[in-house]
Protein backbone atom coordinates (compact mmCIF):
# COMPACT_ATOMS: atom_id res chain seq x y z
CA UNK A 1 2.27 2.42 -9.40
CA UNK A 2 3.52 5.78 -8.17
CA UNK A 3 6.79 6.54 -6.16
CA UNK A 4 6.48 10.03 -4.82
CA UNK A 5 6.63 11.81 -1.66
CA UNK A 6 4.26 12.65 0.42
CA UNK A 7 4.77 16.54 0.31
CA UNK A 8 4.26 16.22 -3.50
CA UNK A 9 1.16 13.89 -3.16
CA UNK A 10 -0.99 16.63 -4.06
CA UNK A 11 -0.15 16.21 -8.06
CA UNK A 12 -2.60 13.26 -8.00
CA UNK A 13 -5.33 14.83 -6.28
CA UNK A 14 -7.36 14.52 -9.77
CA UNK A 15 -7.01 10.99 -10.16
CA UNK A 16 -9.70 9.98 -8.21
CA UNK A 17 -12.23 11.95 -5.56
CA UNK A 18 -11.50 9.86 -2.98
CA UNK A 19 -7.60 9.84 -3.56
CA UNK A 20 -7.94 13.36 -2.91
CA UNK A 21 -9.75 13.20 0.36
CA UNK A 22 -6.78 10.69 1.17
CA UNK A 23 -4.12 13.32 0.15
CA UNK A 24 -6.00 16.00 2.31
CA UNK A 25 -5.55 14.06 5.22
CA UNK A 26 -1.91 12.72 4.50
CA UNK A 27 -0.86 16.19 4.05
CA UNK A 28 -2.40 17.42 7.32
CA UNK A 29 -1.87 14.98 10.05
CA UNK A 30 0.73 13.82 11.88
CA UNK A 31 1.36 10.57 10.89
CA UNK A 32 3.36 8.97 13.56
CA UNK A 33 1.16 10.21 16.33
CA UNK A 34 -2.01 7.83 15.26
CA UNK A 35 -3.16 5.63 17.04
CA UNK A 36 -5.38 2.35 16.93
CA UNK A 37 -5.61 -0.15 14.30
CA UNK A 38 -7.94 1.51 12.08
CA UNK A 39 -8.95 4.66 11.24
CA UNK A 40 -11.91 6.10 9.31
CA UNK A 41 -11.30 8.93 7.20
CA UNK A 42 -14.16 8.79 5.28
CA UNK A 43 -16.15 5.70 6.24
CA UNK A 44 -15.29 2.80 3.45
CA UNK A 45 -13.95 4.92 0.99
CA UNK A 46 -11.20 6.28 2.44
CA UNK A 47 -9.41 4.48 5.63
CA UNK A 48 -6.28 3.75 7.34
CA UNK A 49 -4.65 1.11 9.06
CA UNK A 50 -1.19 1.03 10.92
CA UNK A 51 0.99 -1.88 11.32
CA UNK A 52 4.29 -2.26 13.51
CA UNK A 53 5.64 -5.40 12.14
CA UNK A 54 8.72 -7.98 10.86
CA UNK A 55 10.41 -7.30 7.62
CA UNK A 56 10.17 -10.44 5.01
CA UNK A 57 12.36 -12.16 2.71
CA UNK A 58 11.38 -11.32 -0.77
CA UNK A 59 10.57 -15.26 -0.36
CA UNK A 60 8.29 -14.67 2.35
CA UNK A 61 6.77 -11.72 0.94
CA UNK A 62 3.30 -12.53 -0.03
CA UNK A 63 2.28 -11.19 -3.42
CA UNK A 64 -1.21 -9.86 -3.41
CA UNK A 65 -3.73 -7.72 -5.83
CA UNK A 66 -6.48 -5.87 -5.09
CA UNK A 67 -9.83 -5.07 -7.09
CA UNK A 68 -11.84 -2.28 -4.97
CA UNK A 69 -9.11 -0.14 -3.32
CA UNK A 70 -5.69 1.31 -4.08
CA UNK A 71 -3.08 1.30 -1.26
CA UNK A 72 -1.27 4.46 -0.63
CA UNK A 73 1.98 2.67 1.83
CA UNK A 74 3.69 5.10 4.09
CA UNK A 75 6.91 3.39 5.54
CA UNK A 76 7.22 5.43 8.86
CA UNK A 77 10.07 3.82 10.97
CA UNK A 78 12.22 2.83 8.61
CA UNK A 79 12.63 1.91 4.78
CA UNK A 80 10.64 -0.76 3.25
CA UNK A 81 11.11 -2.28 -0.26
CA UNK A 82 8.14 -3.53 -2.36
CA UNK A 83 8.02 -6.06 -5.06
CA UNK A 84 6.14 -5.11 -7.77
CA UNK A 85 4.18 -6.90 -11.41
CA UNK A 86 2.05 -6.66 -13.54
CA UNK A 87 -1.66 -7.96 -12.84
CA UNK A 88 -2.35 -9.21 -16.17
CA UNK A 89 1.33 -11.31 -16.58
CA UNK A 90 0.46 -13.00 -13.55
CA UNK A 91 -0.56 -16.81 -13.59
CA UNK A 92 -0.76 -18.60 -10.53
CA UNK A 93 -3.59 -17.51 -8.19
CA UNK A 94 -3.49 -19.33 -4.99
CA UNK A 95 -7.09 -19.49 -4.33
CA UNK A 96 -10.10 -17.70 -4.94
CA UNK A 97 -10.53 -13.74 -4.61
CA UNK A 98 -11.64 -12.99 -1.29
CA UNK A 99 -14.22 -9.94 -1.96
CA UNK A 100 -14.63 -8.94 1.76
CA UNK A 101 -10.50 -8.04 1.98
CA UNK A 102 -10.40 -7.06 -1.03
CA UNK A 103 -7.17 -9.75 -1.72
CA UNK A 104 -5.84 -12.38 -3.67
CA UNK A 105 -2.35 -13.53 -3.42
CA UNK A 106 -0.77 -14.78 -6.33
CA UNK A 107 2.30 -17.64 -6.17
CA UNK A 108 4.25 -15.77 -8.95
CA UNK A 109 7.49 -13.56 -8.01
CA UNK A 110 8.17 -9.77 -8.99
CA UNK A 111 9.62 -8.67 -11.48
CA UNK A 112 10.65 -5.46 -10.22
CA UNK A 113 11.62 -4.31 -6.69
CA UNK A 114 11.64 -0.98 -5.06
CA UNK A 115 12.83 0.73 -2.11
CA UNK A 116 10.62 3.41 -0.37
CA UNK A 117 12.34 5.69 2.48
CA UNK A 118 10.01 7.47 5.37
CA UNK A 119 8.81 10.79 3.94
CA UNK A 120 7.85 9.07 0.80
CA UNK A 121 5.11 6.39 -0.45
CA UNK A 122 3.84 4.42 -2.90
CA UNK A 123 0.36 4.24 -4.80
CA UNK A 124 -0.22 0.56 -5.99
CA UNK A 125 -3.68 0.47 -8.25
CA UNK A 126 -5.71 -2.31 -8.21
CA UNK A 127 -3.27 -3.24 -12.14
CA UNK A 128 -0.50 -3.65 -9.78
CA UNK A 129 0.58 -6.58 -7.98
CA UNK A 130 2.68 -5.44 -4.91
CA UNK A 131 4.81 -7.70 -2.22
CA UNK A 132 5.01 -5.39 0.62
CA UNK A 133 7.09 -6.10 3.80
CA UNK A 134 10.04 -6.78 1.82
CA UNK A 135 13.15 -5.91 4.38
CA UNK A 136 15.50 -6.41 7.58
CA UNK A 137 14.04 -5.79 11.34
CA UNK A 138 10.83 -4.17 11.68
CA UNK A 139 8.87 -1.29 10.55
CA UNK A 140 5.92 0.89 12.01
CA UNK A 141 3.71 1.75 8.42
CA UNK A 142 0.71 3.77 7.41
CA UNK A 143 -1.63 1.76 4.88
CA UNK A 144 -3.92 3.90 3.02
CA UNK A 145 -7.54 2.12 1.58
CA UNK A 146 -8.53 4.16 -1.50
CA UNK A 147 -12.18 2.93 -2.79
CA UNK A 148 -11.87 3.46 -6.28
C-alpha cells in the first residue's frame, strides 16, 4: 500500500509500465470533470471508473483482494477512510475468486485503517486487502485499474 498525493505520484512511475501510463494521465487531467462510468486509458491495462456513492460502516465495508490489477483510489468530494490487511493473514474467503472482476471478498476485519483526503490517494497491490467506502455521507471517487 502507498499513501501519497497525487502531485507526488510520479515517484512510482518505475514500479510498473502501466502504473506509469496511469500516473501520466492522473497528473494531466482534470479529474472532477470526467464523465461516464468508465473510462479507457489504455484499453485493459490501464482504466478508470467513477463512483458517486454512500459512505459504509467499517461493518458494512466489504473487504476485498484483487489478483490482476492494483487500484490507485482518488477520494474527490470528500475524505474517505480505507481498511487495510494483509493478504496472506487472511482466513475466511467468502466464496470463490471471481476472475472476470478481478475480486474476492474476504469475511475477516482490518487491522489497520486509514484516512485519505481529496488531493491524495492510495495504491493497494494485489498483497493488500483494502475495505474501501469506509465513512459518513457520500463521496464522488476516481478508481484507477492497474493491470499488473
Amino acid at each position: 500500500m502507498i499513501l501519497t498525493s497525487i502531485q507526488d505520484l510520479s515517484r512510482y512511475v518505475n514500479v510498473h509500465p502501466n502504473l506509469k501510463t496511469a500516473i501520466d494521465f492522473l497528473q494531466n487531467t482534470d479529474l472532477g470533470a470526467l464523465t461516464g462510468e468508465k473510462i479507457e486509458v489504455d484499453g485493459d491495462k490501464v482504466f478508470i471508473k467513477l463512483a458517486n456513492t454512500k459512505l459504509l460502516t467499517p461493518e458494512d465495508a466489504k473487504f476485498e483482494v484483487h489478483n490482476k490489477y492494483l487500484d490507485i483510489q482518488i477520494p474527490l468530494s470528500a475524505s474517505e477512510t480505507f481498511g487495510w490487511g494483509n493478504r496472506k493473514e487472511l482466513k475466511a474467503p467468502k466464496g470463490e475468486f471471481d476472475e472476470k472482476k478481478d475480486l474476492l471478498f474476504f469475511a475477516d476485519k482490518p487491522t489497520t485503517y486509514v484516512t485519505v483526503l481529496p488531493g491524495e490517494c492510495i495504491i493497494f497491490f494485489p498483497e493488500d486487502a483494502h475495505a474501501p467506502l469506509v465513512g459518513e455521507g457520500n463521496i464522488q471517487k476516481v478508481i484507477v485499474k492497474v493491470a499488473i
